[in-house]
PDB file of N, CA and C in Angstrom:
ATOM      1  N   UNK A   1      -4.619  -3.353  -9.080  1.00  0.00           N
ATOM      2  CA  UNK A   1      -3.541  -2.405  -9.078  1.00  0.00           C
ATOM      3  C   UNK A   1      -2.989  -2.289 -10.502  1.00  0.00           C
ATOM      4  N   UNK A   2      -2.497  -1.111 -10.706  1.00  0.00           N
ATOM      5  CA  UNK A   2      -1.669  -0.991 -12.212  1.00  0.00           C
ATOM      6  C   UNK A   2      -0.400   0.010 -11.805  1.00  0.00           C
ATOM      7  N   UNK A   3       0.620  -0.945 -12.532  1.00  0.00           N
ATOM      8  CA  UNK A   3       1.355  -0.818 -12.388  1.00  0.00           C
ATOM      9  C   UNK A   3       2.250  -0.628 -13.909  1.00  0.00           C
ATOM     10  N   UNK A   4       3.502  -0.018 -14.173  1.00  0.00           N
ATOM     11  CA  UNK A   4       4.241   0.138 -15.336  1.00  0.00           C
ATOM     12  C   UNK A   4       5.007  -1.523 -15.351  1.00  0.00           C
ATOM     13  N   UNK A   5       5.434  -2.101 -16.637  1.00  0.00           N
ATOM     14  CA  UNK A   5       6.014  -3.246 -16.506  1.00  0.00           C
ATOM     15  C   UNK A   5       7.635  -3.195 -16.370  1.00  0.00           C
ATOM     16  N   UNK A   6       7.718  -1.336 -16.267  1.00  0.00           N
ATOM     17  CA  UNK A   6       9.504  -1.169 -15.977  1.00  0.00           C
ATOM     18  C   UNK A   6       9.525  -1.158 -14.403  1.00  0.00           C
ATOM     19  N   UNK A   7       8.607  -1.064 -13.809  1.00  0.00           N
ATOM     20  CA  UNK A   7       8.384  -1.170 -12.128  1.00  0.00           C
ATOM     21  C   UNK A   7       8.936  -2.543 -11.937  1.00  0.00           C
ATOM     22  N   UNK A   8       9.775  -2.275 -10.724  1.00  0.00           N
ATOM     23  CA  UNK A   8      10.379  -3.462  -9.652  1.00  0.00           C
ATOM     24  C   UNK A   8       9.001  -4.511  -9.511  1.00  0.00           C
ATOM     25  N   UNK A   9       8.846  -5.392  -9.183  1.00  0.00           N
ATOM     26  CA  UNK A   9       8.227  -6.630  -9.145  1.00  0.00           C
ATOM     27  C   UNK A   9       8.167  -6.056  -7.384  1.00  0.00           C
ATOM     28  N   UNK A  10       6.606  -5.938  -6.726  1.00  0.00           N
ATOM     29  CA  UNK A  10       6.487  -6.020  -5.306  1.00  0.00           C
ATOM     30  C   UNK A  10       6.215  -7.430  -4.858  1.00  0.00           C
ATOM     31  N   UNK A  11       6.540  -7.712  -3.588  1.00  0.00           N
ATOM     32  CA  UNK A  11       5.834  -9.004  -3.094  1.00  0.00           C
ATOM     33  C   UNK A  11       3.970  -8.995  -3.191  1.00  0.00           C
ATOM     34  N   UNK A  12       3.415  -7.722  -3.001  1.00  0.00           N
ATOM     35  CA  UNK A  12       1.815  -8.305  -3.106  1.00  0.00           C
ATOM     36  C   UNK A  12       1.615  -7.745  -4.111  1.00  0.00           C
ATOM     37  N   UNK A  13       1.855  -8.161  -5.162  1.00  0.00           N
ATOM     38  CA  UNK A  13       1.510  -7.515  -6.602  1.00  0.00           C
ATOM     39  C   UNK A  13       0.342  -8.847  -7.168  1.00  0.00           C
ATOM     40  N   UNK A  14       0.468  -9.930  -6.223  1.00  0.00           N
ATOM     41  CA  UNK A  14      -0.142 -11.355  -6.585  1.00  0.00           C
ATOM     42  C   UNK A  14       0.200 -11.621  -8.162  1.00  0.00           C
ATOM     43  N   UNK A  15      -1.121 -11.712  -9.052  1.00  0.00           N
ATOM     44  CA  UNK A  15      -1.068 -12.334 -10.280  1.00  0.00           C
ATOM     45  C   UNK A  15      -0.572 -11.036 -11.415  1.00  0.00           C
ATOM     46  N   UNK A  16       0.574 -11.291 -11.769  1.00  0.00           N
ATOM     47  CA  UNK A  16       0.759 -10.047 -12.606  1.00  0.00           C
ATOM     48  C   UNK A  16       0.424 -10.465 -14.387  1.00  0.00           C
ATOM     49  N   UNK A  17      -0.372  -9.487 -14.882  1.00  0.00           N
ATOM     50  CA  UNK A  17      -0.624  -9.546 -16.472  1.00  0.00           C
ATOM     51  C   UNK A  17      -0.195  -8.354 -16.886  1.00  0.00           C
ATOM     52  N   UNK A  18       0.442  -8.532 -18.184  1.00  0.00           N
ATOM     53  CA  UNK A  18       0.752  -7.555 -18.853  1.00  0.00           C
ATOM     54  C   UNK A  18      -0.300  -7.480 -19.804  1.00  0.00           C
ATOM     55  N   UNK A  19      -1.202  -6.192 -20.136  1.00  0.00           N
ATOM     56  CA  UNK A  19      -2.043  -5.850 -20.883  1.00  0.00           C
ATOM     57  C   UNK A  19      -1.881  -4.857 -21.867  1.00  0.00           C
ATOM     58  N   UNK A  20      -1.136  -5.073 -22.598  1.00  0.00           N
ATOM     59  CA  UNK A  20      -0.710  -3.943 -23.984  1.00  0.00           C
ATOM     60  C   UNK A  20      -0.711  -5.108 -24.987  1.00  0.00           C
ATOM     61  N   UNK A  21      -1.057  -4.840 -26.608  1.00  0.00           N
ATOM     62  CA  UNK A  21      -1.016  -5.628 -27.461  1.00  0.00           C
ATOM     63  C   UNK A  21       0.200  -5.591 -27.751  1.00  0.00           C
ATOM     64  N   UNK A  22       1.327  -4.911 -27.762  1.00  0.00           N
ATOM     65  CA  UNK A  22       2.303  -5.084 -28.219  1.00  0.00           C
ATOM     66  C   UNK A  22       3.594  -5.683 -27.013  1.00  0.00           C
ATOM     67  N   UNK A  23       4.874  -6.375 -27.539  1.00  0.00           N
ATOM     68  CA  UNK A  23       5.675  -6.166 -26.641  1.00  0.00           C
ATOM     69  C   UNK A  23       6.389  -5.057 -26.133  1.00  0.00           C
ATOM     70  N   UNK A  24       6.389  -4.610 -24.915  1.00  0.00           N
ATOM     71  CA  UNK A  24       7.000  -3.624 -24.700  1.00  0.00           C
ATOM     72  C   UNK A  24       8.938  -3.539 -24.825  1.00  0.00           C
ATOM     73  N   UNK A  25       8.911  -2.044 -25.172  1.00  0.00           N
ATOM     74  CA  UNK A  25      10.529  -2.110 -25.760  1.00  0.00           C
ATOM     75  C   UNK A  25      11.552  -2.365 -24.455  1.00  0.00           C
ATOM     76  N   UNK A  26      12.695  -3.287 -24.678  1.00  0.00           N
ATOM     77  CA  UNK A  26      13.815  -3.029 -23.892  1.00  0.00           C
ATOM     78  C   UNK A  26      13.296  -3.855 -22.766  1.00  0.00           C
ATOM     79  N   UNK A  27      12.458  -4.680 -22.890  1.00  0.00           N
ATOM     80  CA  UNK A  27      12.387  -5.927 -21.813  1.00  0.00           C
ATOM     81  C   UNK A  27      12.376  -7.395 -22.904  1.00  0.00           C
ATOM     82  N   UNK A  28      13.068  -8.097 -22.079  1.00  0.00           N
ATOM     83  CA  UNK A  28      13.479  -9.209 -22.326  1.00  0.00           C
ATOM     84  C   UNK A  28      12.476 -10.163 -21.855  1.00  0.00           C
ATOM     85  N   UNK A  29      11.655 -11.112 -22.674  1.00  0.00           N
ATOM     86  CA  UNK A  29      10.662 -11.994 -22.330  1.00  0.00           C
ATOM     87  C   UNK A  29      10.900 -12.311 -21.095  1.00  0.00           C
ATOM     88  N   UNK A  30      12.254 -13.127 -20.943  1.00  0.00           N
ATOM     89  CA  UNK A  30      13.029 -13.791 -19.935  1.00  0.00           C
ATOM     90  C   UNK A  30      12.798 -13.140 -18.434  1.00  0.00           C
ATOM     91  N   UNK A  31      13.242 -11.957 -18.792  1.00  0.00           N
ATOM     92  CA  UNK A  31      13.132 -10.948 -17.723  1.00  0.00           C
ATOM     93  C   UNK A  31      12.058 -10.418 -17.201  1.00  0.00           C
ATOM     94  N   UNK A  32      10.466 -10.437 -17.637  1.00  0.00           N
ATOM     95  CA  UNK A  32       9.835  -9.717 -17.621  1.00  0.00           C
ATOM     96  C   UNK A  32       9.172  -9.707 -15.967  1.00  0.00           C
ATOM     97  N   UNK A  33       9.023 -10.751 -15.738  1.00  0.00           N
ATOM     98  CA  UNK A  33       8.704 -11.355 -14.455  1.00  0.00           C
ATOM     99  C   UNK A  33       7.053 -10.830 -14.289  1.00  0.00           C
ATOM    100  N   UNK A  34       6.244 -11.821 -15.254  1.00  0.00           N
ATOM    101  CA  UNK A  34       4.618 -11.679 -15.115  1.00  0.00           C
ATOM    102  C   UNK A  34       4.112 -13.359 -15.009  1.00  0.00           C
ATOM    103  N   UNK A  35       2.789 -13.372 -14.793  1.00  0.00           N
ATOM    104  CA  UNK A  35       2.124 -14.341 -15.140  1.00  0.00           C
ATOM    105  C   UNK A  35       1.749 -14.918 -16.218  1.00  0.00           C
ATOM    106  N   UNK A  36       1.197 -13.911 -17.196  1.00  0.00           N
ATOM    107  CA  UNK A  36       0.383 -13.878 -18.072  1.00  0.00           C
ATOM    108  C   UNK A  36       0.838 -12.779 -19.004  1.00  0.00           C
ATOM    109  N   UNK A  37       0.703 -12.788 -20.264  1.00  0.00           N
ATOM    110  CA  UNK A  37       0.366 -11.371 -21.352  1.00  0.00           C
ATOM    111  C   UNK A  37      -1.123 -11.521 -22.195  1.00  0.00           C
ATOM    112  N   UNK A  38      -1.731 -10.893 -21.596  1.00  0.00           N
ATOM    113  CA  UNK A  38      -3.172 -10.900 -22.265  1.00  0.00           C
ATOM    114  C   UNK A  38      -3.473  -9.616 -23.053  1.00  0.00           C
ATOM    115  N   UNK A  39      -2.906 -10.521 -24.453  1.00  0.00           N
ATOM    116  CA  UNK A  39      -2.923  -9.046 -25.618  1.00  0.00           C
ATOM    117  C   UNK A  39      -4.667  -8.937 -25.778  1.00  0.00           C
ATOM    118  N   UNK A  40      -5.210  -9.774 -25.922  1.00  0.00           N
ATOM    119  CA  UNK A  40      -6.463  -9.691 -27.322  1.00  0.00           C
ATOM    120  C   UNK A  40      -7.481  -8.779 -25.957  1.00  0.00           C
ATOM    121  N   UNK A  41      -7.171  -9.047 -24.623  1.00  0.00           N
ATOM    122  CA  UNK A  41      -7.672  -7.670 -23.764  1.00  0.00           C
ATOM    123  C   UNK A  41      -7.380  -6.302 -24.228  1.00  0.00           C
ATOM    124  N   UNK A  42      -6.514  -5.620 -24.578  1.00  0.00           N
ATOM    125  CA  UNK A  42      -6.222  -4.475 -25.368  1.00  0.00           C
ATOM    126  C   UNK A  42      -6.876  -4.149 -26.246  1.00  0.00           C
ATOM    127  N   UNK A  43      -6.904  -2.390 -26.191  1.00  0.00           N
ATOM    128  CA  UNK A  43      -7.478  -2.150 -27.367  1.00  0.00           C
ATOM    129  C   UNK A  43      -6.700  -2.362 -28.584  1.00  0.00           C
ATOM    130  N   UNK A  44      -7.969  -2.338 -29.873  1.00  0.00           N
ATOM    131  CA  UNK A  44      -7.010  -2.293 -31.042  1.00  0.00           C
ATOM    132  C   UNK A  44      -5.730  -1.387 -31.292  1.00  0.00           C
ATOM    133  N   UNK A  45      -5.125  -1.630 -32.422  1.00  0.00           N
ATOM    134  CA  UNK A  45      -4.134  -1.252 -33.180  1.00  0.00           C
ATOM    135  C   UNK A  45      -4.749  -0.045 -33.288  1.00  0.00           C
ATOM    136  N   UNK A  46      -5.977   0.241 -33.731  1.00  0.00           N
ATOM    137  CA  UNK A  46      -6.196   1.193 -34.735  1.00  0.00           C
ATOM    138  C   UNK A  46      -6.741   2.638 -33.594  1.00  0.00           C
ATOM    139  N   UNK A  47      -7.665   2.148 -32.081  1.00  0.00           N
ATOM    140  CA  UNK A  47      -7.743   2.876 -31.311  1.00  0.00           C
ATOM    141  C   UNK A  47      -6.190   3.485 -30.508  1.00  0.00           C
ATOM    142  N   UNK A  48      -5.520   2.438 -30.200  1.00  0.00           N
ATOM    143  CA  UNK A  48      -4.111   2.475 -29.904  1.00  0.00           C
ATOM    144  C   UNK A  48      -3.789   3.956 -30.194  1.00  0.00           C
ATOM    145  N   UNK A  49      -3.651   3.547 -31.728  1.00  0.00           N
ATOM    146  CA  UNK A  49      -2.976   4.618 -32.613  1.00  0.00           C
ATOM    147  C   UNK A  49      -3.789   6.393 -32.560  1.00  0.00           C
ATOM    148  N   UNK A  50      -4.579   5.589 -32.224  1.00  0.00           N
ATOM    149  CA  UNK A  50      -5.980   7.183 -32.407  1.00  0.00           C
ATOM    150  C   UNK A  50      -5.645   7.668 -31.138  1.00  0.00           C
ATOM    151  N   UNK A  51      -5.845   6.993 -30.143  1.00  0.00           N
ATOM    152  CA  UNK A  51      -5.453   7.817 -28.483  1.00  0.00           C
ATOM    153  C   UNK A  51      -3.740   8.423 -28.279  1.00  0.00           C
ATOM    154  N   UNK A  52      -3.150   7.434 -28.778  1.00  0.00           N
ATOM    155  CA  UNK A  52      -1.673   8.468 -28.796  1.00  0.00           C
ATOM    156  C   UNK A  52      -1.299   8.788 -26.989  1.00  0.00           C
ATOM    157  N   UNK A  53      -1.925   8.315 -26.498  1.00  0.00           N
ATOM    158  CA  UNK A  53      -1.890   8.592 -24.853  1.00  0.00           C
ATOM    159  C   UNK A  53      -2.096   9.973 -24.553  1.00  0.00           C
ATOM    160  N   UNK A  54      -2.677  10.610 -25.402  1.00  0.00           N
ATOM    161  CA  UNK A  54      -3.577  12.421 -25.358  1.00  0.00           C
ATOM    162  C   UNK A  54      -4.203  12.430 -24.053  1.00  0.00           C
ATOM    163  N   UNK A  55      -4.010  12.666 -23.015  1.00  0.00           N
ATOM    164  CA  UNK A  55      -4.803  12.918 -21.748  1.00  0.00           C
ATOM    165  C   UNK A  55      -6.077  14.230 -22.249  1.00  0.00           C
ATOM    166  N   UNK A  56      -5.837  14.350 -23.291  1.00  0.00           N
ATOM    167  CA  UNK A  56      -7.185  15.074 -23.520  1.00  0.00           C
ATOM    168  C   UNK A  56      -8.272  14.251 -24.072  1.00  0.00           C
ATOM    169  N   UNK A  57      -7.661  12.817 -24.869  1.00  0.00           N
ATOM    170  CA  UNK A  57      -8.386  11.959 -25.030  1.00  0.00           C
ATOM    171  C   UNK A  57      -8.850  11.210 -24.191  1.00  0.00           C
ATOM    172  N   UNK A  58      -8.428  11.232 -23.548  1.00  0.00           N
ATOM    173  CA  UNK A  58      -8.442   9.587 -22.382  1.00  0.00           C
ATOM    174  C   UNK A  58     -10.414   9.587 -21.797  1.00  0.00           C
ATOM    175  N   UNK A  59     -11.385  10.313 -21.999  1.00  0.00           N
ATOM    176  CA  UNK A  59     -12.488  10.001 -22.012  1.00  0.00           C
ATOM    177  C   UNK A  59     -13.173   9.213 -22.840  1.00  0.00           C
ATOM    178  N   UNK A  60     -12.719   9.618 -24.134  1.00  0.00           N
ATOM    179  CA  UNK A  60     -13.251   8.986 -25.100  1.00  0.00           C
ATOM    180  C   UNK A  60     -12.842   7.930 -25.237  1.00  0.00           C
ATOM    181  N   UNK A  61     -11.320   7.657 -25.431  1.00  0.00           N
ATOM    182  CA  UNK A  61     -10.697   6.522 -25.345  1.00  0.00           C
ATOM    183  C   UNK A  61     -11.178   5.375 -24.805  1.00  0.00           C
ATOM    184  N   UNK A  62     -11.551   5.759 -23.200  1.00  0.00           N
ATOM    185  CA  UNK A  62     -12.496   5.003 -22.532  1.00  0.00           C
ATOM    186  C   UNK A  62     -13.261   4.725 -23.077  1.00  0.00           C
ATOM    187  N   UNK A  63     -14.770   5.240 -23.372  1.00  0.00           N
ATOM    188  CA  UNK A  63     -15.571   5.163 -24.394  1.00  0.00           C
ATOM    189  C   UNK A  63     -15.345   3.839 -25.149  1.00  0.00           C
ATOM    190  N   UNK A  64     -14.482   4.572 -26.224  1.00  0.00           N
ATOM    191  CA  UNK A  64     -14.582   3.585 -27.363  1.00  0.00           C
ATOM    192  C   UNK A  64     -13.733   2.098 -26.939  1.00  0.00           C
ATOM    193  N   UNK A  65     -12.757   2.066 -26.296  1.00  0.00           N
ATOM    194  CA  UNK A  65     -12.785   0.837 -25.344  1.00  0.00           C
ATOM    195  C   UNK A  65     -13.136  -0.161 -24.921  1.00  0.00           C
ATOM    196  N   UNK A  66     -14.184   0.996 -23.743  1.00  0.00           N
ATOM    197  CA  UNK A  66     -14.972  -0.218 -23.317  1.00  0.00           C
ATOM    198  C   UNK A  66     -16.226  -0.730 -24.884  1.00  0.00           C
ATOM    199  N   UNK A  67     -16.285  -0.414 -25.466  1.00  0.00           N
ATOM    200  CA  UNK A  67     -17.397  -0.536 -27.005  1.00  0.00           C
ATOM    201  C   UNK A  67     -16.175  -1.606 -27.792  1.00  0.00           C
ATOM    202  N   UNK A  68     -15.302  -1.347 -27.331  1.00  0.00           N
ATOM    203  CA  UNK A  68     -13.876  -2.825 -28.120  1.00  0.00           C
ATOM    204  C   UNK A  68     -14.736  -4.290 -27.195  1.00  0.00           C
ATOM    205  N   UNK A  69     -14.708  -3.759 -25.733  1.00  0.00           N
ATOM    206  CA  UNK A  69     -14.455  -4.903 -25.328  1.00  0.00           C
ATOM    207  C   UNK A  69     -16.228  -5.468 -24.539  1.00  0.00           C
ATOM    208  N   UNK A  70     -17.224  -4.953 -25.449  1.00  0.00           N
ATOM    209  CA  UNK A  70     -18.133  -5.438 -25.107  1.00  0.00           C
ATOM    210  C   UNK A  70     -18.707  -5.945 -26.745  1.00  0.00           C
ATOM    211  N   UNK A  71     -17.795  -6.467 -27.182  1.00  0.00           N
ATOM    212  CA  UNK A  71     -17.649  -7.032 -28.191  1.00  0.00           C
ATOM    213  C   UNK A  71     -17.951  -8.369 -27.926  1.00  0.00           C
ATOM    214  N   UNK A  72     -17.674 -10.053 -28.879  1.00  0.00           N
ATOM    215  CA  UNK A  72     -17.787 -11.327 -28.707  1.00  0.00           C
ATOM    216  C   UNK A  72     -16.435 -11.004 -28.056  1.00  0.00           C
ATOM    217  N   UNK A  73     -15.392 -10.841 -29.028  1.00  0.00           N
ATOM    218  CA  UNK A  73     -14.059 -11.262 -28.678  1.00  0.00           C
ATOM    219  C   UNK A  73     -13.627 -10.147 -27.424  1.00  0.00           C
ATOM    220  N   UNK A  74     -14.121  -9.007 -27.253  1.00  0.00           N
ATOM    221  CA  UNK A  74     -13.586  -8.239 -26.018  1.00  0.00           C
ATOM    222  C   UNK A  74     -14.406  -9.138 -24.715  1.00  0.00           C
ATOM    223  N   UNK A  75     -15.249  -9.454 -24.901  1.00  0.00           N
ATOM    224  CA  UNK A  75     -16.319 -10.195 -23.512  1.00  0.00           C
ATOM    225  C   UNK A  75     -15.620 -11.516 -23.539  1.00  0.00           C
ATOM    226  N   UNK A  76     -14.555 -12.029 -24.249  1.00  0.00           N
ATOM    227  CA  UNK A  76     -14.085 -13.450 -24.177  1.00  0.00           C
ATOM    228  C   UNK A  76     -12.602 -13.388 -23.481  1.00  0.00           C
ATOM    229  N   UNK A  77     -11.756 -11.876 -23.819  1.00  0.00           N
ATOM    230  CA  UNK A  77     -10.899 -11.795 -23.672  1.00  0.00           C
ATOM    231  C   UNK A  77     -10.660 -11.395 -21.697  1.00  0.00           C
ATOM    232  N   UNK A  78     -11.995 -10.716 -21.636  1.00  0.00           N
ATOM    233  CA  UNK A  78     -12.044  -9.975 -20.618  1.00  0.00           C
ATOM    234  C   UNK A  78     -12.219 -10.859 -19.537  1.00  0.00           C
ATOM    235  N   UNK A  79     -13.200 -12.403 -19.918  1.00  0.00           N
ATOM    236  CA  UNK A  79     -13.659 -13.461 -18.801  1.00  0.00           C
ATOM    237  C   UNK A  79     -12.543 -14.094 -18.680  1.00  0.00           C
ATOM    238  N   UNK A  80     -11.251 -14.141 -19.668  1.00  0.00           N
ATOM    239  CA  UNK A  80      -9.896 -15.295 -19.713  1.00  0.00           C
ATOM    240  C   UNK A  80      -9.447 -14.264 -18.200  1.00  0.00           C
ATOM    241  N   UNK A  81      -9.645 -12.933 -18.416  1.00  0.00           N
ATOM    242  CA  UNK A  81      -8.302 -12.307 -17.620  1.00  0.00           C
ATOM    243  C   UNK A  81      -9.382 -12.385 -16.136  1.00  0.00           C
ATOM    244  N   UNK A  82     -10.905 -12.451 -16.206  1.00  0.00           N
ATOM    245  CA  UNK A  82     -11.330 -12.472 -14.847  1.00  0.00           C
ATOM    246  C   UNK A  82     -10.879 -14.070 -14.484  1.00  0.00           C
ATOM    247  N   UNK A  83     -11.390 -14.891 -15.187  1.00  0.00           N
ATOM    248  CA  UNK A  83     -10.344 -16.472 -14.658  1.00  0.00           C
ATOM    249  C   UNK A  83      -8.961 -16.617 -14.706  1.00  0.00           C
ATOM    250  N   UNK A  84      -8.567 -16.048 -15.028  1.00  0.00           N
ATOM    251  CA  UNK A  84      -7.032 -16.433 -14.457  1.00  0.00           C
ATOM    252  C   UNK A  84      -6.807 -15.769 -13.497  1.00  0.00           C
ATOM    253  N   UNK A  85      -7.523 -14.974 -12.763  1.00  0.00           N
ATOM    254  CA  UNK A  85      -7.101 -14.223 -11.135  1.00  0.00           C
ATOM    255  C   UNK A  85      -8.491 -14.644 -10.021  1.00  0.00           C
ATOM    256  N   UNK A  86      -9.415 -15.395 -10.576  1.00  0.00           N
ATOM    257  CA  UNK A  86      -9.861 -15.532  -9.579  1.00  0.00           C
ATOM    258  C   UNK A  86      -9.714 -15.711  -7.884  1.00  0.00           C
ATOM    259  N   UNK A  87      -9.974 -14.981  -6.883  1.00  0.00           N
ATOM    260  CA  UNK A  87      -9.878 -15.325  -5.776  1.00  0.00           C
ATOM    261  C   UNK A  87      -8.187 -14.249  -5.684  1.00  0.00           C
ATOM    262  N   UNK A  88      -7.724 -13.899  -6.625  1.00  0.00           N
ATOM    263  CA  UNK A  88      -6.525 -13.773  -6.274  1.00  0.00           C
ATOM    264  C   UNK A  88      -5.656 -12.436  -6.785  1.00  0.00           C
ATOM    265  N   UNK A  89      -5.217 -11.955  -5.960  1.00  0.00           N
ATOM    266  CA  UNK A  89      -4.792  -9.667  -6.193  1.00  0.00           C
ATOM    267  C   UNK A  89      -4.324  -9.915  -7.679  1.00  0.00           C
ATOM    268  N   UNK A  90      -4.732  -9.071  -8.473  1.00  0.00           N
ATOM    269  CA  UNK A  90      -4.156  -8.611  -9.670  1.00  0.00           C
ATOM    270  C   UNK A  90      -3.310  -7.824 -10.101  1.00  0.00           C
ATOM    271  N   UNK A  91      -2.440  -7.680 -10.660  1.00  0.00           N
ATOM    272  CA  UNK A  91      -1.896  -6.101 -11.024  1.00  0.00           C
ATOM    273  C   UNK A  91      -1.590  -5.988 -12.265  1.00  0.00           C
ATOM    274  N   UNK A  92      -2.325  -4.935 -13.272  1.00  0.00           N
ATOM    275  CA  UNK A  92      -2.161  -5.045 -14.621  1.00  0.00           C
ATOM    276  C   UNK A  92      -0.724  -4.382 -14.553  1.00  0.00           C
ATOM    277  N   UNK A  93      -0.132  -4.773 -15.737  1.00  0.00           N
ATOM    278  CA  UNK A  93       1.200  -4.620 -16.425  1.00  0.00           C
ATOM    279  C   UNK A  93       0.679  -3.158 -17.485  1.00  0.00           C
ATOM    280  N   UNK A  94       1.226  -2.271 -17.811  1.00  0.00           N
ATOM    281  CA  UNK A  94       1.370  -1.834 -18.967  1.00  0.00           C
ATOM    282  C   UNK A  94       2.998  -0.935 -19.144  1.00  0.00           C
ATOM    283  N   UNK A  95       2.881  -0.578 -20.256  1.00  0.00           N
ATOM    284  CA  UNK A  95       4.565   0.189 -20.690  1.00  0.00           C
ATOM    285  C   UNK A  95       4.491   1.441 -20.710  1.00  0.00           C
ATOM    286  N   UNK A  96       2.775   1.755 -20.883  1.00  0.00           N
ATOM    287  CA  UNK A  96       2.708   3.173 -21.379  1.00  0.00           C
ATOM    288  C   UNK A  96       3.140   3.909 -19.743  1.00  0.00           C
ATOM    289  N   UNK A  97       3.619   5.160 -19.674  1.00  0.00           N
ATOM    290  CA  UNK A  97       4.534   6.177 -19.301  1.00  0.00           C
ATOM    291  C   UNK A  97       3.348   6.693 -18.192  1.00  0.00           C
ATOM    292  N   UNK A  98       1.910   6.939 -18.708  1.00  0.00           N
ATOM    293  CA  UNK A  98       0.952   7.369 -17.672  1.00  0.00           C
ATOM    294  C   UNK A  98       0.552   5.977 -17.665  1.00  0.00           C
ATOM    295  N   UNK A  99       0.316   5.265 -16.480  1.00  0.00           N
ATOM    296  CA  UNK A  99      -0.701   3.830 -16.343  1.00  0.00           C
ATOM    297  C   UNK A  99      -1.558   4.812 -15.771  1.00  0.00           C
ATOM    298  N   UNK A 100      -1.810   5.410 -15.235  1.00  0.00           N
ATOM    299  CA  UNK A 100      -3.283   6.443 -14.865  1.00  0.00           C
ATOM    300  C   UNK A 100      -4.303   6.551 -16.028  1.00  0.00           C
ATOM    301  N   UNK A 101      -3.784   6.631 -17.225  1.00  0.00           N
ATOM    302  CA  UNK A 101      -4.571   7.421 -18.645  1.00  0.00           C
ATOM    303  C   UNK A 101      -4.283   5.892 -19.690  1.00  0.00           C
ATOM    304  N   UNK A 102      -4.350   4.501 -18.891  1.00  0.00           N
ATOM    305  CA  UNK A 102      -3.677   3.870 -20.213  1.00  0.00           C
ATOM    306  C   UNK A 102      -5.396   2.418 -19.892  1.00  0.00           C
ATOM    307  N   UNK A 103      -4.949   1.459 -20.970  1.00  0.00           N
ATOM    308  CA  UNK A 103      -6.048   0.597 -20.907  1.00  0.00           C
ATOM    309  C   UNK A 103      -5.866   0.023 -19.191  1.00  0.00           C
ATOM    310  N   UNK A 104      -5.079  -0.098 -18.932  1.00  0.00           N
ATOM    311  CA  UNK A 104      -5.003  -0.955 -17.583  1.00  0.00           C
ATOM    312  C   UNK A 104      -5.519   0.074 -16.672  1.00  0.00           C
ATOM    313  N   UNK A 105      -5.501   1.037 -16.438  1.00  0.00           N
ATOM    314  CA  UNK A 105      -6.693   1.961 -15.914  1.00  0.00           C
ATOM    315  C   UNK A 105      -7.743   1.732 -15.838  1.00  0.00           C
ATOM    316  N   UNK A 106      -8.704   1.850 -17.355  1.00  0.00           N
ATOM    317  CA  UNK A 106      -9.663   1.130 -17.285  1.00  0.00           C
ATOM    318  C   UNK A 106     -10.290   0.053 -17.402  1.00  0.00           C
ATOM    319  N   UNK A 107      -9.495  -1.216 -17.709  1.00  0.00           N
ATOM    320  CA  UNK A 107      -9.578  -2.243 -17.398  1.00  0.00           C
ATOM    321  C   UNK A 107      -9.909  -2.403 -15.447  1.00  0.00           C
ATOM    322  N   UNK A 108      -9.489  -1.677 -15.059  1.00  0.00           N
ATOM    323  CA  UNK A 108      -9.024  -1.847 -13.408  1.00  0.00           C
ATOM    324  C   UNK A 108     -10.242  -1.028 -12.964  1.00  0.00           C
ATOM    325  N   UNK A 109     -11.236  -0.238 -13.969  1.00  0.00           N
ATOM    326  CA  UNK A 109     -12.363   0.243 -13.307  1.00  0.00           C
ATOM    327  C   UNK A 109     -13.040  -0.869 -13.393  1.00  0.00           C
ATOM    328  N   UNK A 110     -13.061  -1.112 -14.838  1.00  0.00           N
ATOM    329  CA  UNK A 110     -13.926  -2.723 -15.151  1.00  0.00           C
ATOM    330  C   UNK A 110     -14.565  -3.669 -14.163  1.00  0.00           C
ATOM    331  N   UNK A 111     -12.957  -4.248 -13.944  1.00  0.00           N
ATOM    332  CA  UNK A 111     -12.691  -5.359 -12.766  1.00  0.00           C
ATOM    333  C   UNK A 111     -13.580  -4.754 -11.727  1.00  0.00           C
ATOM    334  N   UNK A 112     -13.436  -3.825 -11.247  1.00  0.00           N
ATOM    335  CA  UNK A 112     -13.757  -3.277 -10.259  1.00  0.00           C
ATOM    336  C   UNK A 112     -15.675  -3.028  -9.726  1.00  0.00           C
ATOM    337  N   UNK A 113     -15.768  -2.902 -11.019  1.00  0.00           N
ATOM    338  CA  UNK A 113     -17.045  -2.488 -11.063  1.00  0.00           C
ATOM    339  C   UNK A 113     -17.967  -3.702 -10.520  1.00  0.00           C
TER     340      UNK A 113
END
């Protein structure tokens, strides 16, 4: 499941990760109410910046993405976040405004696949 990290906390949300490299604005660590923040899953800074959350991009984005994370360090980052939920519901975290068009989207095809 993906979910925004300004969303209410559900009871079956199970293991919640937040997956954005950055902290998101106007939440308080304290407050955040996750499991985990698994930045180095995210895309770079530099794709980040290139997608801009353009729903005209969001193919490519994908694309180049998944090419982040079939990397050493994307295939290392990606097995931390399949072991830490093993056996157990996931729900990615992100801040961005569409979670439909954001990495936790396709991270969540990933998983899925």
């Amino acid at each position: 499941m993906v979910k925004r990290i300004y969303d209410e906390p559900a009871q079956n949300d199970g293991t919640r990760v937040l997956v954005d490299r950055v902290w998101p604005r106007g939440i308080r660590k304290a407050d955040a109410d996750l499991d985990d923040w698994n930045r180095d899953v995210a895309p770079s800074t530099e794709l980040r910046k290139w997608y801009g959350h353009d729903p005209e991009k969001f193919d490519e984005f994908s694309r180049r993405y998944r090419e982040e994370l079939d990397t050493e360090a994307g295939r290392e980052a990606l097995q931390k976040l399949r072991d830490s939920v093993k056996g157990k519901r996931l729900t990615l975290l992100t801040a961005s405004k569409a979670a439909d068009i954001s990495q936790a989207a396709v991270l969540q095809k990933i998983l899925s696949d």
